[in-house]
PDB file of N, CA and C in Angstrom:
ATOM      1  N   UNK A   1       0.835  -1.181   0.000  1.00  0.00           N
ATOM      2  CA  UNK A   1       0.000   0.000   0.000  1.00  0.00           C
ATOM      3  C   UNK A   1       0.884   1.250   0.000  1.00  0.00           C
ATOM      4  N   UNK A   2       0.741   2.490  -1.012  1.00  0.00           N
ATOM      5  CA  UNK A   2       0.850   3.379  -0.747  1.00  0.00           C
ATOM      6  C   UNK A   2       1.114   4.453   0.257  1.00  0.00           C
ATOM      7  N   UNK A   3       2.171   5.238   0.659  1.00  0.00           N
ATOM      8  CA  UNK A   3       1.469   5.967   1.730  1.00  0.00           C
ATOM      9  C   UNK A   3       1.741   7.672   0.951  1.00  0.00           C
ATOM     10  N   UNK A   4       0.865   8.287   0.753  1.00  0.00           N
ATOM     11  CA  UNK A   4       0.617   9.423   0.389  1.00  0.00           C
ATOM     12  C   UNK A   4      -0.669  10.147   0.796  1.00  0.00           C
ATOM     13  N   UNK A   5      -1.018  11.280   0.143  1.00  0.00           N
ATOM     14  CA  UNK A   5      -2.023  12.640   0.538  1.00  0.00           C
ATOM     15  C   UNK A   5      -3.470  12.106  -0.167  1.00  0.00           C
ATOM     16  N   UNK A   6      -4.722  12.053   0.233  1.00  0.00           N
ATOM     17  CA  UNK A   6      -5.673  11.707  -0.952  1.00  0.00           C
ATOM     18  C   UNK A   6      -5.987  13.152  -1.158  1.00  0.00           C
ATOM     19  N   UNK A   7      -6.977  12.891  -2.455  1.00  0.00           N
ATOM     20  CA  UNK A   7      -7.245  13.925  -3.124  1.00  0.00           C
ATOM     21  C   UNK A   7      -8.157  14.844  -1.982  1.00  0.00           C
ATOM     22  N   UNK A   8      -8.831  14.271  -1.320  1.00  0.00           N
ATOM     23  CA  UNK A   8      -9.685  15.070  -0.476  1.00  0.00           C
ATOM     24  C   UNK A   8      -8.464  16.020   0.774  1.00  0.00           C
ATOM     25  N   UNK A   9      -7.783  15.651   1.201  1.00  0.00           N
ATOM     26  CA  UNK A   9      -6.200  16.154   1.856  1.00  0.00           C
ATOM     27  C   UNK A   9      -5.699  17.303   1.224  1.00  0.00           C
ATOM     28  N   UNK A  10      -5.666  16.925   0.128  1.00  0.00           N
ATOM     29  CA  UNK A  10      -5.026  18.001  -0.680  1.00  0.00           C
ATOM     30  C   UNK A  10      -5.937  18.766  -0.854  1.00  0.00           C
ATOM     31  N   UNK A  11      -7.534  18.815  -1.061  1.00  0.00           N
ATOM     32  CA  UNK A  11      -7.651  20.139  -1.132  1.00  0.00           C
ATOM     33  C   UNK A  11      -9.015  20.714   0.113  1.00  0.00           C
ATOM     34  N   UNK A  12      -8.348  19.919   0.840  1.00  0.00           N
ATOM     35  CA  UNK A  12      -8.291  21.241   2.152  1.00  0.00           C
ATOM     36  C   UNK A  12      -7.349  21.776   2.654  1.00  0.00           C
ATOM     37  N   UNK A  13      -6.337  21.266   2.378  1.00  0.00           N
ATOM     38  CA  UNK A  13      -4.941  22.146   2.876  1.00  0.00           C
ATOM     39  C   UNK A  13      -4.740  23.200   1.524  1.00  0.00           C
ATOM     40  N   UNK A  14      -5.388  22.879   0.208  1.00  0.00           N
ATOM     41  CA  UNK A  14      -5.531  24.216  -0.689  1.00  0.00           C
ATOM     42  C   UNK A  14      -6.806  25.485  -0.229  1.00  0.00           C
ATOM     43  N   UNK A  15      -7.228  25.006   0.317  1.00  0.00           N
ATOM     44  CA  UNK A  15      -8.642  25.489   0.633  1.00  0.00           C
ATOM     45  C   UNK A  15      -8.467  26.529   1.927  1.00  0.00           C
ATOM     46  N   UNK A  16      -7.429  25.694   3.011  1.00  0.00           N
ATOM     47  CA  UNK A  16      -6.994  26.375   4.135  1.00  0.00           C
ATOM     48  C   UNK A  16      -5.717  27.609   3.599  1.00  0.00           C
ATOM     49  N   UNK A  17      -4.903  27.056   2.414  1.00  0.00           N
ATOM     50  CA  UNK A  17      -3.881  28.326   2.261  1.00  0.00           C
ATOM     51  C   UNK A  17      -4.420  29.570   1.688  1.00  0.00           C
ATOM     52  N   UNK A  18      -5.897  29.057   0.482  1.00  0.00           N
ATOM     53  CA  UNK A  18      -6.505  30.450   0.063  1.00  0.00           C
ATOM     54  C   UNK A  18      -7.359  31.295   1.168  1.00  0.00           C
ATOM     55  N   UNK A  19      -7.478  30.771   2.151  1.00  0.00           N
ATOM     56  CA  UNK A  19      -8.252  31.338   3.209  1.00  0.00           C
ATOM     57  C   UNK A  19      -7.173  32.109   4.012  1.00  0.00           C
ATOM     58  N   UNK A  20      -6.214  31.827   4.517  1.00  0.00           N
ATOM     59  CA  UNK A  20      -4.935  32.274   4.591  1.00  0.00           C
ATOM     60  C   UNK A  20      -4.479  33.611   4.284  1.00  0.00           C
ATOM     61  N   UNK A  21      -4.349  33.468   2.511  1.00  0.00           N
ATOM     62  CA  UNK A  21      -4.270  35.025   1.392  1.00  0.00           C
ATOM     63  C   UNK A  21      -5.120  35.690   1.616  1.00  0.00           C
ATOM     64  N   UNK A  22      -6.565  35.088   1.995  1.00  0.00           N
ATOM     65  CA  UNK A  22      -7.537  35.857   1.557  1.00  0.00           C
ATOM     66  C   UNK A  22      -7.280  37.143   2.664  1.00  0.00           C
ATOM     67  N   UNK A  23      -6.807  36.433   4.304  1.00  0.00           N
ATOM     68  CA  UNK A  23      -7.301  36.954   5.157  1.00  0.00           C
ATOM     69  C   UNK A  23      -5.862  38.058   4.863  1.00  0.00           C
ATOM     70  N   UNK A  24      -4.904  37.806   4.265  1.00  0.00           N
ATOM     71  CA  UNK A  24      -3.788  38.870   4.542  1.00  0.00           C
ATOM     72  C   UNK A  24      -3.553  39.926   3.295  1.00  0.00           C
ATOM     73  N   UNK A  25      -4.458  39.538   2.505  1.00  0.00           N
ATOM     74  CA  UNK A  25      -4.073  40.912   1.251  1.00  0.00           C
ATOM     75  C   UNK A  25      -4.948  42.235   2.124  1.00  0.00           C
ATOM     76  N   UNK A  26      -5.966  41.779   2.412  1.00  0.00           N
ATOM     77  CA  UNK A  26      -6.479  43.751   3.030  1.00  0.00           C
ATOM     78  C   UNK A  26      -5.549  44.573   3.764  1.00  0.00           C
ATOM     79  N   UNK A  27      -4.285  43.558   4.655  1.00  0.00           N
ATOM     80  CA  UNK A  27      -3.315  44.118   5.163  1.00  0.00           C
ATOM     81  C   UNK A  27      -2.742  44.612   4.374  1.00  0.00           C
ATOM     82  N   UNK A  28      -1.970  43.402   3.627  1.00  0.00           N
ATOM     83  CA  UNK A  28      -1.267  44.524   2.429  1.00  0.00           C
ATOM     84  C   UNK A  28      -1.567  45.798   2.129  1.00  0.00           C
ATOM     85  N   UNK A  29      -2.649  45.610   1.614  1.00  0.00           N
ATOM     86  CA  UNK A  29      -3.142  46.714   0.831  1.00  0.00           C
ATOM     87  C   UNK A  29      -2.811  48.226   1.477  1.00  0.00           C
ATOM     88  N   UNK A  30      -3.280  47.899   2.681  1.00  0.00           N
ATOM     89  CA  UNK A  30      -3.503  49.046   3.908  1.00  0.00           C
ATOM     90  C   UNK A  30      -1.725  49.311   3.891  1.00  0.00           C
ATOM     91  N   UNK A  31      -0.638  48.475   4.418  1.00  0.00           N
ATOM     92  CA  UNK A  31       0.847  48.679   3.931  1.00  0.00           C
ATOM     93  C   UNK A  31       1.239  49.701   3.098  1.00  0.00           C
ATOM     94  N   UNK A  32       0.320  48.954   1.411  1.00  0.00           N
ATOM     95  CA  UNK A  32       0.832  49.968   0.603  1.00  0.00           C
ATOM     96  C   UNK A  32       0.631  51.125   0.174  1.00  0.00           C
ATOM     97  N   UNK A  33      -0.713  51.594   1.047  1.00  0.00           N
ATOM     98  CA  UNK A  33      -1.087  52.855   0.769  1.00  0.00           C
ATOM     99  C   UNK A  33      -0.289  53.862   2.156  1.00  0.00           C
ATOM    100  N   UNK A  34      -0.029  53.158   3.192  1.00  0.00           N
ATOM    101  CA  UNK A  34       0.860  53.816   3.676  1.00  0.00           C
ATOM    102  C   UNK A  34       2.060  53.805   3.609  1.00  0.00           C
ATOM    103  N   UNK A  35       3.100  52.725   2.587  1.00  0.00           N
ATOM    104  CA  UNK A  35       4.013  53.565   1.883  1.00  0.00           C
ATOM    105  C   UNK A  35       4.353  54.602   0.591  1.00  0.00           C
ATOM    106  N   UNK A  36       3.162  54.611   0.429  1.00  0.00           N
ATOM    107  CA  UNK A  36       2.995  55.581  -0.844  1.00  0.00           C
ATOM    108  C   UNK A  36       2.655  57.049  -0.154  1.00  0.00           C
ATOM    109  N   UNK A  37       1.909  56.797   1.046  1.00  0.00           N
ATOM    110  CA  UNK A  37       1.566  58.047   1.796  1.00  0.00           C
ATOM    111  C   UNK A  37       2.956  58.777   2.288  1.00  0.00           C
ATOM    112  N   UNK A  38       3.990  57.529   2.882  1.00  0.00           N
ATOM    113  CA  UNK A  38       4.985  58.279   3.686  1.00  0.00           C
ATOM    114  C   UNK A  38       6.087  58.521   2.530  1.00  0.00           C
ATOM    115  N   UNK A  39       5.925  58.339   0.977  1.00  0.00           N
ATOM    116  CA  UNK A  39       6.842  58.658  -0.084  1.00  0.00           C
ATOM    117  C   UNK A  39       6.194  59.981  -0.600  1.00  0.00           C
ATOM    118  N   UNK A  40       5.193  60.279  -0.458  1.00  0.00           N
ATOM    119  CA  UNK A  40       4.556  61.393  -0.926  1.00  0.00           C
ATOM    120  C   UNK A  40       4.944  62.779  -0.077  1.00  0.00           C
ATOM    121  N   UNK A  41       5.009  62.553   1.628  1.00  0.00           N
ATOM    122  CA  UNK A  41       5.503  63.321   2.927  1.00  0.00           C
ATOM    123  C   UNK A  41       6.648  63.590   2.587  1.00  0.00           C
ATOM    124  N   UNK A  42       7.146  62.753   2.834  1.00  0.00           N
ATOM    125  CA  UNK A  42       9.031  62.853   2.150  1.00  0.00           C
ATOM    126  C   UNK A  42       9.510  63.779   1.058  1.00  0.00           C
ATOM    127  N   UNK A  43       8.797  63.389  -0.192  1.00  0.00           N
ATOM    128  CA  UNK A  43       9.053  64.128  -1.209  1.00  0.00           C
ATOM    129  C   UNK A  43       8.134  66.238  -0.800  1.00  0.00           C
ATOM    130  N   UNK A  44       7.027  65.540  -0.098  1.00  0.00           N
ATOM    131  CA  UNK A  44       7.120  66.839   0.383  1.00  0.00           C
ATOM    132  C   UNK A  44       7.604  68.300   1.087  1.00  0.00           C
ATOM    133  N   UNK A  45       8.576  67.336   1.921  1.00  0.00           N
ATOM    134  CA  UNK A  45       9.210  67.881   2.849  1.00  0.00           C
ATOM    135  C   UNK A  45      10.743  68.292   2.318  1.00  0.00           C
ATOM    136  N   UNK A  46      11.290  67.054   1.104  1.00  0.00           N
ATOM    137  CA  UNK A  46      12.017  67.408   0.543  1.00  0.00           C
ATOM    138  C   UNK A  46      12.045  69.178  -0.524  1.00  0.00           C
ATOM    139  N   UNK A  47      10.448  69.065  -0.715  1.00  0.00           N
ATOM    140  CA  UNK A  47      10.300  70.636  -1.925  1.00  0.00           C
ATOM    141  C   UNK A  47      10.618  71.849  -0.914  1.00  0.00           C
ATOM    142  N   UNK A  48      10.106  71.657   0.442  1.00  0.00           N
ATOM    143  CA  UNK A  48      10.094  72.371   1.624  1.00  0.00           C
ATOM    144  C   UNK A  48      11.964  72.979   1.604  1.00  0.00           C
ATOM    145  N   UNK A  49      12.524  71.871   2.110  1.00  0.00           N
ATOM    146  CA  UNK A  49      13.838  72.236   2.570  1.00  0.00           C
ATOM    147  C   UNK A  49      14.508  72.973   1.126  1.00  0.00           C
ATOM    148  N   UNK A  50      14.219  72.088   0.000  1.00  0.00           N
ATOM    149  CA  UNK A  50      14.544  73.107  -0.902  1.00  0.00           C
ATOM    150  C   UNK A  50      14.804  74.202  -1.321  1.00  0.00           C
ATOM    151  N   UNK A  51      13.147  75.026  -1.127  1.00  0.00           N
ATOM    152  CA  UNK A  51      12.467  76.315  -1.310  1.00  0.00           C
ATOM    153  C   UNK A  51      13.147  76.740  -0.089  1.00  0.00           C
ATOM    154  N   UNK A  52      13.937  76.563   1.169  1.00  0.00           N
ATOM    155  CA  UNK A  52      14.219  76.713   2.588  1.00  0.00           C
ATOM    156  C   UNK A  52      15.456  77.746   1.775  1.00  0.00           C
ATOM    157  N   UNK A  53      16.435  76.452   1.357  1.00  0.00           N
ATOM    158  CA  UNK A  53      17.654  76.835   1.014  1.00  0.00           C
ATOM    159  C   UNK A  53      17.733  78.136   0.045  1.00  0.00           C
ATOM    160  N   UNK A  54      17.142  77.761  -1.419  1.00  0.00           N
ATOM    161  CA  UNK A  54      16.630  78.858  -2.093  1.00  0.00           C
ATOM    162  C   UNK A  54      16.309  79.894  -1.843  1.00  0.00           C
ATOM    163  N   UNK A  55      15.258  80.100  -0.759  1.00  0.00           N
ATOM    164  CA  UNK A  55      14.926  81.491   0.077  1.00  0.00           C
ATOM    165  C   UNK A  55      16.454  81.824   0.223  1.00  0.00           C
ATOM    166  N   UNK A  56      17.103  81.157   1.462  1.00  0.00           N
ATOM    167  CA  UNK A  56      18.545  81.537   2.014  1.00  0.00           C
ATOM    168  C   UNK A  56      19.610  82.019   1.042  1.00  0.00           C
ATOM    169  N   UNK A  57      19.467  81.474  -0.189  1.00  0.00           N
ATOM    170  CA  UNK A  57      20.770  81.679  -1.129  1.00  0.00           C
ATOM    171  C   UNK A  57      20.348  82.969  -2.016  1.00  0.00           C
ATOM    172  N   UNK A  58      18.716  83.247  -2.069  1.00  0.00           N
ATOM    173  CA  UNK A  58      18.688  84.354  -2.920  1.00  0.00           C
ATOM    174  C   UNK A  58      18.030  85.875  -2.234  1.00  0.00           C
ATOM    175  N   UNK A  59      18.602  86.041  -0.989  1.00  0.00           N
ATOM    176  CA  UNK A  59      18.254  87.691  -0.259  1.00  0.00           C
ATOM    177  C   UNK A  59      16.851  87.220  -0.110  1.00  0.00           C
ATOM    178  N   UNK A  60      16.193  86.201   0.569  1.00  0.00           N
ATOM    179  CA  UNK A  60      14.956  85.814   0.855  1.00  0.00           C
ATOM    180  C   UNK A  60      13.673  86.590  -0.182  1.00  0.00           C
ATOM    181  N   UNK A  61      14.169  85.725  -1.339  1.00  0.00           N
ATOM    182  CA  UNK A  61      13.056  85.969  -2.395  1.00  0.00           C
ATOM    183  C   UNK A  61      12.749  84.862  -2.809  1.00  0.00           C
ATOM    184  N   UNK A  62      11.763  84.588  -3.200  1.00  0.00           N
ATOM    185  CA  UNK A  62      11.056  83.536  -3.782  1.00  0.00           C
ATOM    186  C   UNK A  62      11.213  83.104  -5.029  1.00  0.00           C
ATOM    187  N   UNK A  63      11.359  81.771  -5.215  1.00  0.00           N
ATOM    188  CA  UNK A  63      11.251  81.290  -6.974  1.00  0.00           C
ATOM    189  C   UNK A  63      10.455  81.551  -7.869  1.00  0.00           C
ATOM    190  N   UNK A  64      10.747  81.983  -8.929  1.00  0.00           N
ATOM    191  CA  UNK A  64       9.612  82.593  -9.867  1.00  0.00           C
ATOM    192  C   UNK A  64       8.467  81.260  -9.725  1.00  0.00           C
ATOM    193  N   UNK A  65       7.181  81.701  -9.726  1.00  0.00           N
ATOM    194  CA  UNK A  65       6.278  80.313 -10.647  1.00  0.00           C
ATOM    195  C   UNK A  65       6.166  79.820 -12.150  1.00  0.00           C
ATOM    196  N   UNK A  66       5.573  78.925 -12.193  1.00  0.00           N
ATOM    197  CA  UNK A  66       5.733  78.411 -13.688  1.00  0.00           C
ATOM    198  C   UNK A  66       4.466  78.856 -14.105  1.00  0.00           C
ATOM    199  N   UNK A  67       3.855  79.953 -13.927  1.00  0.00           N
ATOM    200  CA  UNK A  67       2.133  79.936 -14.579  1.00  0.00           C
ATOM    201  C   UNK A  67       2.225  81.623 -14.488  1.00  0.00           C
ATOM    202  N   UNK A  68       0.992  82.082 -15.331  1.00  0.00           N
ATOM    203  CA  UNK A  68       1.069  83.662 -14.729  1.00  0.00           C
ATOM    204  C   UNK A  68       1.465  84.280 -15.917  1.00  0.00           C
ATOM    205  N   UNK A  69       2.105  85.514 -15.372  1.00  0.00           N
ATOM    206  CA  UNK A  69       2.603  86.399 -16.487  1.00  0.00           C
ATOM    207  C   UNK A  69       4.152  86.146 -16.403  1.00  0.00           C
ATOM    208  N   UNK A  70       4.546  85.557 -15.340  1.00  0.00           N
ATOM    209  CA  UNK A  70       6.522  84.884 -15.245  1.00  0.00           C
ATOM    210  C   UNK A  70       6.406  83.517 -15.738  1.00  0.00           C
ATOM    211  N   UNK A  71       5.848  83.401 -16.940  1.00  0.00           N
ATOM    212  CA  UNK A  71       6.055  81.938 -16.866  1.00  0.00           C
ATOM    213  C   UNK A  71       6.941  81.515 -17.686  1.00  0.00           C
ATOM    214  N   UNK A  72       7.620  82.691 -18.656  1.00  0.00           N
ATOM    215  CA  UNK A  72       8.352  82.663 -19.384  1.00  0.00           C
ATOM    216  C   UNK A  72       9.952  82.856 -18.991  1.00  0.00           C
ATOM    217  N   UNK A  73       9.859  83.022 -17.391  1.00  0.00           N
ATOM    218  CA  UNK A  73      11.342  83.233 -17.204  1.00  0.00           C
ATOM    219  C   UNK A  73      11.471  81.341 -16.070  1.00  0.00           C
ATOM    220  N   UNK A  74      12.702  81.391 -16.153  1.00  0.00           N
ATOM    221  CA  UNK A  74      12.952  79.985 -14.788  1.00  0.00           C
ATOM    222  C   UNK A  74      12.183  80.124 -13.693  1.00  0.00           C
ATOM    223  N   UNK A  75      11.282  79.035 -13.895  1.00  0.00           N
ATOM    224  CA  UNK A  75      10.239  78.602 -12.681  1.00  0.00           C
ATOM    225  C   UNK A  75      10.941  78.104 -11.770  1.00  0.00           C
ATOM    226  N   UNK A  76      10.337  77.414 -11.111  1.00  0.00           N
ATOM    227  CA  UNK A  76      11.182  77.004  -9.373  1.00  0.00           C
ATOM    228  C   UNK A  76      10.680  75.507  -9.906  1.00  0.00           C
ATOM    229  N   UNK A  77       9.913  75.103 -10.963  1.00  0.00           N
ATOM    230  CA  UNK A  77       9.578  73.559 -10.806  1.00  0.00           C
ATOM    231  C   UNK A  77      10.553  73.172 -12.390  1.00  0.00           C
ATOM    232  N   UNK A  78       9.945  74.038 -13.493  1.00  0.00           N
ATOM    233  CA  UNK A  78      10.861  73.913 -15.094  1.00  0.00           C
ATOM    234  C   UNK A  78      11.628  74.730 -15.333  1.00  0.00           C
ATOM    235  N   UNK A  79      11.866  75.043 -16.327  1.00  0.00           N
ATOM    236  CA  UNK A  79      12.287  76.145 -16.932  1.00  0.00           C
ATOM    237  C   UNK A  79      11.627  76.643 -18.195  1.00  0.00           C
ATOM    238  N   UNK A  80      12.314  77.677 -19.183  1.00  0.00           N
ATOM    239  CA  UNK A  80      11.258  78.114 -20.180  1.00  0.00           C
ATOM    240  C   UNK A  80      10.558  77.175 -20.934  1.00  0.00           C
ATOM    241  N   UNK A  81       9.767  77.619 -21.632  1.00  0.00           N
ATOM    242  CA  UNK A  81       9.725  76.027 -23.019  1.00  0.00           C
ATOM    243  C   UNK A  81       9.230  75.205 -22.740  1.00  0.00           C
ATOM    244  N   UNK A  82       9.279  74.343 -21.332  1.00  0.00           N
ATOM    245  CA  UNK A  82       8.419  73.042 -21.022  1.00  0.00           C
ATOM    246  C   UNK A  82       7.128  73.440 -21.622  1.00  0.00           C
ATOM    247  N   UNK A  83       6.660  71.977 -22.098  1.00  0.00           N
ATOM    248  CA  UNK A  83       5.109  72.064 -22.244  1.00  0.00           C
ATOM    249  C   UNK A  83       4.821  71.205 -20.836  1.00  0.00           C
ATOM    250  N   UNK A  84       4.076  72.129 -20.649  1.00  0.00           N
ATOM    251  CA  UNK A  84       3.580  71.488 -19.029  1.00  0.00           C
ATOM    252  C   UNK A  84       2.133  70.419 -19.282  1.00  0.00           C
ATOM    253  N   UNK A  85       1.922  70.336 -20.369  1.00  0.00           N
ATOM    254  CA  UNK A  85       0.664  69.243 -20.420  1.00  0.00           C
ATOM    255  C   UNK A  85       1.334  67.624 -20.880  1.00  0.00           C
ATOM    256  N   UNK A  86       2.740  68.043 -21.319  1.00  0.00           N
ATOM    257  CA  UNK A  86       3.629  66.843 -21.847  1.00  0.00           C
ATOM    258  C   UNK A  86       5.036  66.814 -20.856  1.00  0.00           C
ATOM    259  N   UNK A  87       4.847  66.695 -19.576  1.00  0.00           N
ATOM    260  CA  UNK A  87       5.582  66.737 -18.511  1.00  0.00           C
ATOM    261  C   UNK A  87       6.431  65.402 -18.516  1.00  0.00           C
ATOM    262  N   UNK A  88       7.961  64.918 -18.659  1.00  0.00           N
ATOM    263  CA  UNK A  88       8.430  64.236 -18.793  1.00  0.00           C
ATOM    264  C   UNK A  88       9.309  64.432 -17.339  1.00  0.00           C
ATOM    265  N   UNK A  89       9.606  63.396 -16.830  1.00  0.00           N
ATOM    266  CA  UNK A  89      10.315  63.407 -15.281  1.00  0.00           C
ATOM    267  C   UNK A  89      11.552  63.970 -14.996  1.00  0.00           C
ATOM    268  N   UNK A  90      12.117  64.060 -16.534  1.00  0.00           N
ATOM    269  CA  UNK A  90      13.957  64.599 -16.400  1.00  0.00           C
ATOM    270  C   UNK A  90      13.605  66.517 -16.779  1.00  0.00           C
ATOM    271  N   UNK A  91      12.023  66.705 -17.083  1.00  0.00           N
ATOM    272  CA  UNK A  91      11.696  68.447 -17.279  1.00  0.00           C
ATOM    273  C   UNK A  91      12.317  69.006 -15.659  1.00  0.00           C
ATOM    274  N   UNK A  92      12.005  68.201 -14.724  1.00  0.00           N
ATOM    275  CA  UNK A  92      12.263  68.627 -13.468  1.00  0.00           C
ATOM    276  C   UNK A  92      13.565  69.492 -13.067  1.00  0.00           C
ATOM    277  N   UNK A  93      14.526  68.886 -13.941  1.00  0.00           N
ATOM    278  CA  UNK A  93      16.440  69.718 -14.046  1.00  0.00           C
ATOM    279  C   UNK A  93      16.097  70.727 -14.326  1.00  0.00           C
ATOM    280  N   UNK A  94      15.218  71.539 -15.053  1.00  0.00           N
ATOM    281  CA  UNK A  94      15.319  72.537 -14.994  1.00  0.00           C
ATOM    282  C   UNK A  94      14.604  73.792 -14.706  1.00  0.00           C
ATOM    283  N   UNK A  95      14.476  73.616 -13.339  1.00  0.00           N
ATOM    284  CA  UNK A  95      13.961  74.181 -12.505  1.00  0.00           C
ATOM    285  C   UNK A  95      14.938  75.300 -11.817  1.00  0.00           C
ATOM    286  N   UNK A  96      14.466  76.589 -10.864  1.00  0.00           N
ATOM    287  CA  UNK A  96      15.350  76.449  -9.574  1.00  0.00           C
ATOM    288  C   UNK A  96      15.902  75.923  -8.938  1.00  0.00           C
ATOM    289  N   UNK A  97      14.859  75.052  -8.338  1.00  0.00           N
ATOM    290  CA  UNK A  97      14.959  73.999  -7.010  1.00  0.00           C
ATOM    291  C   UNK A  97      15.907  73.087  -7.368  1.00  0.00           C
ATOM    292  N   UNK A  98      16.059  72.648  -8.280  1.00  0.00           N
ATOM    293  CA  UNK A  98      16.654  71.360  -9.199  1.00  0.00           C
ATOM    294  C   UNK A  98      18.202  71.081  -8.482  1.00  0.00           C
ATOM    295  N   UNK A  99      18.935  72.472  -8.565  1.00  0.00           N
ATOM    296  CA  UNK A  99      20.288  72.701  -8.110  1.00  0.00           C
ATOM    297  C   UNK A  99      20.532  72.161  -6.457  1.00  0.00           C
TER     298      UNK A  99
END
């Protein structure tokens, strides 16, 4: 005689591991929206210290904006020329802040 798993064995121990997943993806989930939350803070705090330094290096004046009637000189996010509806991730260099 045989000694192995019968088919009925096997799928309750499949039955018990999807119950398992089932119960741990909502965690996940919840995980990954709070590392996307605390990458979003970060990068926030990073524009912060930025604009900090910037203030400090230019007689506490502010970076031009990219919109307006200055939108044609160096923004603090692009520089001239970007098309801001076709925003590519390396437009960012040329900014103020960028430096």
């Amino acid at each position: 005689m045989r000694k192995g798993f019968t088919l009925i064995e096997l799928l309750i121990v499949i039955a018990i591991i999807a119950l398992l997943i089932g119960l741990t993806l909502p965690g996940l989930k919840g995980a990954r929206a709070a590392a996307r939350q605390t990458g979003c803070l970060s990068d926030m705090r990073q524009m912060g210290v930025a604009l900090t330094l910037y203030v400090n290096d230019h007689r506490d004046s502010l970076p031009y904006p990219n919109w307006g009637p200055v939108a044609q000189v160096k923004g603090w996010l692009y520089g001239p020329g970007v098309d801001t509806s076709k925003v590519a991730a390396e437009d960012r260099q040329t900014g103020s802040l960028w430096p």
